[in-house]
Each structure stands twice: as structure tokens, then as C-alpha cells.
N, C-alpha and C. Protein backbone atom coordinates (compact mmCIF):
# COMPACT_ATOMS: atom_id res chain seq x y z
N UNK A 1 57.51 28.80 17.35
CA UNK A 1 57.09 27.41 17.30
C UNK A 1 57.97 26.60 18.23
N UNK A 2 57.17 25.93 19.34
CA UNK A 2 58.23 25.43 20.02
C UNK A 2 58.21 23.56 19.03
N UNK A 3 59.13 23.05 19.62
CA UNK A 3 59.17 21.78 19.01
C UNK A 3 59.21 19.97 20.07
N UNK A 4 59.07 19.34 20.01
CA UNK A 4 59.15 17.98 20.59
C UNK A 4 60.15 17.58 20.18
N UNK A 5 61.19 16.29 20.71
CA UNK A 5 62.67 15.40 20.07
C UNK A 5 62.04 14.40 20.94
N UNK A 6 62.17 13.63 20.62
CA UNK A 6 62.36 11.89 21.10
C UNK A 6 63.16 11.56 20.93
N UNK A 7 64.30 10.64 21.77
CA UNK A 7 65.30 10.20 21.18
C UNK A 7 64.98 8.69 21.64
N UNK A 8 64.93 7.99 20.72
CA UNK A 8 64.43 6.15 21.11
C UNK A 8 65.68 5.21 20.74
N UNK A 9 66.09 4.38 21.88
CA UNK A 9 66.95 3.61 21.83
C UNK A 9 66.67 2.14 21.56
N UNK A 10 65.54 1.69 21.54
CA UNK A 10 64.70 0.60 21.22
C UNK A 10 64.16 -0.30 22.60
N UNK A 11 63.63 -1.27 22.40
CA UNK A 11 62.84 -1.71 23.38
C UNK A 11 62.00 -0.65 24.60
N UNK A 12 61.29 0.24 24.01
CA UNK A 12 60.34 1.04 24.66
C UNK A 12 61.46 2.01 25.37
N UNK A 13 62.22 2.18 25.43
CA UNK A 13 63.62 3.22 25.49
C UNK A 13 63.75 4.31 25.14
N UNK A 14 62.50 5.52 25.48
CA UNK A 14 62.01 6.86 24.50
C UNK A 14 62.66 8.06 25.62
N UNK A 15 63.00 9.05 25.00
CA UNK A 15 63.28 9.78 26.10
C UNK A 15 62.63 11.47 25.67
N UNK A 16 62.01 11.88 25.63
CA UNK A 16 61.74 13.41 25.19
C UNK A 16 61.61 14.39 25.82
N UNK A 17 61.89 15.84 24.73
CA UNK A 17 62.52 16.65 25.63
C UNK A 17 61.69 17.93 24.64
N UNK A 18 60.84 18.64 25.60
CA UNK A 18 60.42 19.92 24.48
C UNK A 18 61.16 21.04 24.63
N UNK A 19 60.99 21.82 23.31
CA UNK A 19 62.02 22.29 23.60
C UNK A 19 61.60 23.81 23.35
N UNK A 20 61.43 24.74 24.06
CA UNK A 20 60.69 26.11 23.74
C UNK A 20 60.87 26.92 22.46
N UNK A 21 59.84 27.99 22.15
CA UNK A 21 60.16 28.60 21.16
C UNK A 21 61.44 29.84 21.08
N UNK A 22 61.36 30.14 22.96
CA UNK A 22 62.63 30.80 23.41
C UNK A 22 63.97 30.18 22.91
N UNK A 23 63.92 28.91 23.15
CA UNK A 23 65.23 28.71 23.32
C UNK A 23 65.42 28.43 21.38
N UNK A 24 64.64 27.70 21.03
CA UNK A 24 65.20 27.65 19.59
C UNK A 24 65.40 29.50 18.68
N UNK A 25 64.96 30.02 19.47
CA UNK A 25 65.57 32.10 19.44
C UNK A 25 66.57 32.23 19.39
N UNK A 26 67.27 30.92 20.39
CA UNK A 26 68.65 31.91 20.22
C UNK A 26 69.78 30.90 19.23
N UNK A 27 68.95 30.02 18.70
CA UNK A 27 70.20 29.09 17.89
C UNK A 27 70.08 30.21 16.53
N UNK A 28 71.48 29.49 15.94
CA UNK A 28 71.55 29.83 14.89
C UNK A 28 72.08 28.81 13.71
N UNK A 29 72.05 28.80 12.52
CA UNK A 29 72.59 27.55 11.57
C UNK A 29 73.92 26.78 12.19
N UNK A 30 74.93 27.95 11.83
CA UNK A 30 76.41 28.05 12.32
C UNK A 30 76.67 27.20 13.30
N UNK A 31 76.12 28.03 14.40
CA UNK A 31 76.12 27.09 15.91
C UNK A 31 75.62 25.91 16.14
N UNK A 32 74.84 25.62 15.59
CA UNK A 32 73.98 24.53 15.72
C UNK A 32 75.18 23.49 14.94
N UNK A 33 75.27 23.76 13.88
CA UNK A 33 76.20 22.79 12.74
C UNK A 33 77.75 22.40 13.44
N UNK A 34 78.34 23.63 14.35
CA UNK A 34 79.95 23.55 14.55
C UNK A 34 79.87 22.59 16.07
N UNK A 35 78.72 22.75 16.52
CA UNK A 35 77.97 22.15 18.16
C UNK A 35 78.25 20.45 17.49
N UNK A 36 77.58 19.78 16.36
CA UNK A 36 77.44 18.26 16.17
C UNK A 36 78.41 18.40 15.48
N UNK A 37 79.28 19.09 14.52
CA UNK A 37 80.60 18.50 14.10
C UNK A 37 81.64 18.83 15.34
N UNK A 38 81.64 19.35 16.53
CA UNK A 38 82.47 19.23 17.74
C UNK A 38 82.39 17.79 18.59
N UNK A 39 80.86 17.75 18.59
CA UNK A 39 80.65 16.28 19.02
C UNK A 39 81.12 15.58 18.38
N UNK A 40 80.48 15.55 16.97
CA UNK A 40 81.03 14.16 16.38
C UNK A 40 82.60 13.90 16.22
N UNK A 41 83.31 14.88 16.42
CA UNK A 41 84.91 14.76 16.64
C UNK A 41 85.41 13.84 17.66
N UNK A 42 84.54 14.86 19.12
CA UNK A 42 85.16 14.16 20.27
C UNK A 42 84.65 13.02 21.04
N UNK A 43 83.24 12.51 19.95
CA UNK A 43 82.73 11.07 20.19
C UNK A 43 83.73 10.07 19.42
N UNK A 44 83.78 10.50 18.48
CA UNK A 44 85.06 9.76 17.81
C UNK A 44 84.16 8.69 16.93
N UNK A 45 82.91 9.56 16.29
CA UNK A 45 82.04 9.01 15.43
C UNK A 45 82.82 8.37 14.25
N UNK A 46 82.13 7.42 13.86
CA UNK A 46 82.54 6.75 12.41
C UNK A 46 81.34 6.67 11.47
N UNK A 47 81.85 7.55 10.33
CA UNK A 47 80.77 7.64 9.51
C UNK A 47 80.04 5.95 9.00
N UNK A 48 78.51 6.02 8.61
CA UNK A 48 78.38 4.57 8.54
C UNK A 48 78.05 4.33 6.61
N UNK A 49 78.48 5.25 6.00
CA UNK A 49 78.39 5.34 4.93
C UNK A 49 79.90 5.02 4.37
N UNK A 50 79.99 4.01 3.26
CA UNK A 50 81.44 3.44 3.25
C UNK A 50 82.52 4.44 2.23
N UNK A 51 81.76 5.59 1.68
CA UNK A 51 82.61 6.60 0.60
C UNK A 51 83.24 7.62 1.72
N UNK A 52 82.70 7.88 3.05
CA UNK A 52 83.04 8.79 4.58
C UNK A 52 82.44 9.55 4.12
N UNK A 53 81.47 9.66 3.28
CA UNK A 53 80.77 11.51 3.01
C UNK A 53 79.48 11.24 4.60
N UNK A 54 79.37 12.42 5.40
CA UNK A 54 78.58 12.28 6.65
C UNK A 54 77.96 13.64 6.38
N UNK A 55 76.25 13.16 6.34
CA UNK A 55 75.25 13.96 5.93
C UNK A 55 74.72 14.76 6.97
N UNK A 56 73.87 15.34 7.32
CA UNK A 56 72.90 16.21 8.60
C UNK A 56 72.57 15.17 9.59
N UNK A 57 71.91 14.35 9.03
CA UNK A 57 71.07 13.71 9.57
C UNK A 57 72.09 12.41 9.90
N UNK A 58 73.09 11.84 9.43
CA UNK A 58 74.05 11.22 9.53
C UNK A 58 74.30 11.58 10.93
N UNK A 59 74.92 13.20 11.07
CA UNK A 59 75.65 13.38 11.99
C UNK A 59 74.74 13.39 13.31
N UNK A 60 73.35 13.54 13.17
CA UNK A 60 72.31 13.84 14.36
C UNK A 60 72.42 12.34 15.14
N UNK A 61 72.21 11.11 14.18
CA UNK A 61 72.16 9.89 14.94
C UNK A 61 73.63 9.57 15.57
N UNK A 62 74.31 9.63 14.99
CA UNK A 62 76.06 9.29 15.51
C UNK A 62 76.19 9.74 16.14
N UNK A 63 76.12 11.37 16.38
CA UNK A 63 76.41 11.89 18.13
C UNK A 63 75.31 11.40 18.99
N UNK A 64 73.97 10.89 19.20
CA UNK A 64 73.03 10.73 19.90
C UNK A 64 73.38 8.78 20.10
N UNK A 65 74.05 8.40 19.04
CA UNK A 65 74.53 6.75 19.12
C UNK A 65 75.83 6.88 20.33
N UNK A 66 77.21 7.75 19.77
CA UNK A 66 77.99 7.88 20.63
C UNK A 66 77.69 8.21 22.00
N UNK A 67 76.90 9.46 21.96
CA UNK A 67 76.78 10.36 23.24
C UNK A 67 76.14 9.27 23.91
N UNK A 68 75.39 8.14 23.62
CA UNK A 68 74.95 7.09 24.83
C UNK A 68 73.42 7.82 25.57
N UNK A 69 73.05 6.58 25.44
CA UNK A 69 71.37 6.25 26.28
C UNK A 69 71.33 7.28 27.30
N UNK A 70 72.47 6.92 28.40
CA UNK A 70 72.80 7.77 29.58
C UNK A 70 72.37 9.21 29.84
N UNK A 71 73.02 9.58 28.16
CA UNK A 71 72.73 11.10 28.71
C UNK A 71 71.17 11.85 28.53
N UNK A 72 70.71 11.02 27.65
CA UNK A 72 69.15 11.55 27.53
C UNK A 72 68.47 10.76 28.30
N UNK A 73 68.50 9.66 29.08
CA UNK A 73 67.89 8.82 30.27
C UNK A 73 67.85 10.11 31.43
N UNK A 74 69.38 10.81 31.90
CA UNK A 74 69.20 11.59 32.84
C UNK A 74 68.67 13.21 32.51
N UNK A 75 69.05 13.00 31.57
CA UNK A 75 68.05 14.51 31.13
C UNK A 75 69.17 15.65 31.31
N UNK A 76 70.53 15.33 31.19
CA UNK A 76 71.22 16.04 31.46
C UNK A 76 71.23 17.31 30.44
N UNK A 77 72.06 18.41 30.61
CA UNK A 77 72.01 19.90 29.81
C UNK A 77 72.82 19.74 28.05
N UNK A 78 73.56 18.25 28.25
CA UNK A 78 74.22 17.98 26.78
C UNK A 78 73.10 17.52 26.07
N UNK A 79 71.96 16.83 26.53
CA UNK A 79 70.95 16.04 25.70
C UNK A 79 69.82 17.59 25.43
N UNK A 80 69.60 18.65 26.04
CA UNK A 80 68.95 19.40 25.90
C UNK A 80 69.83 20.06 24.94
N UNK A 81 70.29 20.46 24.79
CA UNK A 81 71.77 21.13 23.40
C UNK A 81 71.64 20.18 22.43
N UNK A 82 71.89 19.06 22.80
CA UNK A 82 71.38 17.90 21.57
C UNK A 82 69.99 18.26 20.57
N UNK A 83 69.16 18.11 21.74
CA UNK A 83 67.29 18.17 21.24
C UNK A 83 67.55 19.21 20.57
N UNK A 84 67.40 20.87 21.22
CA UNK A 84 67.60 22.24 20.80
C UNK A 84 68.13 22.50 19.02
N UNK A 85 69.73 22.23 19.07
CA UNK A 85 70.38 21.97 17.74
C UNK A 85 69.87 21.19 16.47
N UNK A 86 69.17 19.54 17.04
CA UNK A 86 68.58 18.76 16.03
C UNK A 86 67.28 19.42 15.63
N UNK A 87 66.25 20.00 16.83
CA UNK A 87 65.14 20.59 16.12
C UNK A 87 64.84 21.79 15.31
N UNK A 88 66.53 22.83 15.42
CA UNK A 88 66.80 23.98 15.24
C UNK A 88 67.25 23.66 13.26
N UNK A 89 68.09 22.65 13.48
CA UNK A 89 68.18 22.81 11.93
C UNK A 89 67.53 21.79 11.23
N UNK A 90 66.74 20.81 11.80
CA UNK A 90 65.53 20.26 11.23
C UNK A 90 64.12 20.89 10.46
N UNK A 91 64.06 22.05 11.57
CA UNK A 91 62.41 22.79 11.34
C UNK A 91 61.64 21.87 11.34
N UNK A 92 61.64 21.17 12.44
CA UNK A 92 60.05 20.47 12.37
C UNK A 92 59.70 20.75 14.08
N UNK A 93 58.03 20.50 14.06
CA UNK A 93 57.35 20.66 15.30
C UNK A 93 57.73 19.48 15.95
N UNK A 94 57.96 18.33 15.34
CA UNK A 94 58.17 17.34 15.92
C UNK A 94 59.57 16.06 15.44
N UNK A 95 60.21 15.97 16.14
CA UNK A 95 61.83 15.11 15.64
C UNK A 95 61.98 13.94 16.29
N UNK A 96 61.88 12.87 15.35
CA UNK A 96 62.41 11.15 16.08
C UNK A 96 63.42 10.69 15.91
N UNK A 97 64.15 10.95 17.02
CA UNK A 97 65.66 10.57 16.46
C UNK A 97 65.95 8.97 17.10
N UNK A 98 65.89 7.69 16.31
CA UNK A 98 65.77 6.90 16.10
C UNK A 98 66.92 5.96 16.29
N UNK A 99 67.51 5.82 17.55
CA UNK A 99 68.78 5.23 17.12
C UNK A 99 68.91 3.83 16.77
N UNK A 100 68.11 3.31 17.47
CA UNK A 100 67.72 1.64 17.00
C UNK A 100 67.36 1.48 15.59
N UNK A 101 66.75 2.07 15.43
CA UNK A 101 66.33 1.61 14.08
C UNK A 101 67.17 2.78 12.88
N UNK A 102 68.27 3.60 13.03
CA UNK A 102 69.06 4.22 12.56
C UNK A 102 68.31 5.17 11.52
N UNK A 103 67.33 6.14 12.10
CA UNK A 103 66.46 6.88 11.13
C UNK A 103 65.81 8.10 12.07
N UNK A 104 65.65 9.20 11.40
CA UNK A 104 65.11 10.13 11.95
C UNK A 104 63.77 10.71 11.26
N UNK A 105 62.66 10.63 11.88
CA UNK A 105 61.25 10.53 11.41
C UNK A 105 60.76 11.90 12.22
């Protein structure tokens, strides 16, 4: 199953990236999970929940908030690792990762 990611920054600001059934082959839970808690380290994320407990889906918007517009505007190989990972431990055909409006649909 390959999958779709959008990542929307608001004001018509969409950026998507499909992502093959190859490549989601070779993720795995592990990797996928140690990949956004590496990011979210060296973005220097702040959880937005005030107890600091930082959920899945917590961590998908905060690295895609930190990591900046930039990198999924240019389509660079970190925003494809991004897409890949979020749709890998999501399981869905299709992922909205929502940063404006702080929600993933």
C-alpha cells in the first residue's frame, strides 16, 4: 500500500509527498520511532502539553513545526524521511499533517 502525507502550513501552504509501497518495506516501528525522537531532540521541540507527557502524534507535528516550511517547500530527502516515518507508523493511505491548525487528519 503505498500512501499520500500533506504537510499544510496554512494559507494554501500544502506540500505532498507520495510515498511508495517500496519504500514504506523497508521501515520498521523502531526506526521510524528513534528517527522523530532524534529529531525532536535536535529541533529542540517543546512539548505543548503542560504535564511534558509527548504523544505519537505530538511528536509528528513538533518535528514538522520545528523542522520548518523550508524543508518540505524544497522537497528535500529530510521531508521525504519525515512523510515515509509519519505514514509508516500511522497506517493510513492517506496523512494530514496539519501544522497550522495543530492536528493530524
Amino acid at each position: 500500500m503505498s500512501s499520500e502525507v500533506i504537510v499544510a502550513f496554512g494559507d494554501n501552504k500544502e506540500y505532498e509527498f507520495r510515498i511508495l509501497e517500496s519504500d514504506l518495506a523497508t521501515c520498521n516501528k523502531d526506526q521510524a520511532m528513534n528517527w522523530f525522537d532524534d529529531e525532536w531532540e535536535a529541533l529542540e521541540c517543546v512539548p505543548t502539553h503542560p504535564m511534558g507527557k509527548v504523544l505519537l502524534l505530538d511528536k509528528i507535528l513538533g518535528v514538522a513545526r520545528y523542522g520548518g516550511e523550508k524543508r518540505f517547500a524544497d522537497g528535500v530527502e529530510w521531508a521525504r524521511v519525515f512523510c515515509r516515518n509519519a505514514a509508516f507508523l500511522l497506517g493510513r493511505p492517506a496523512v494530514r499533517v496539519d501544522v497550522a491548525e495543530n492536528r493530524i487528519g
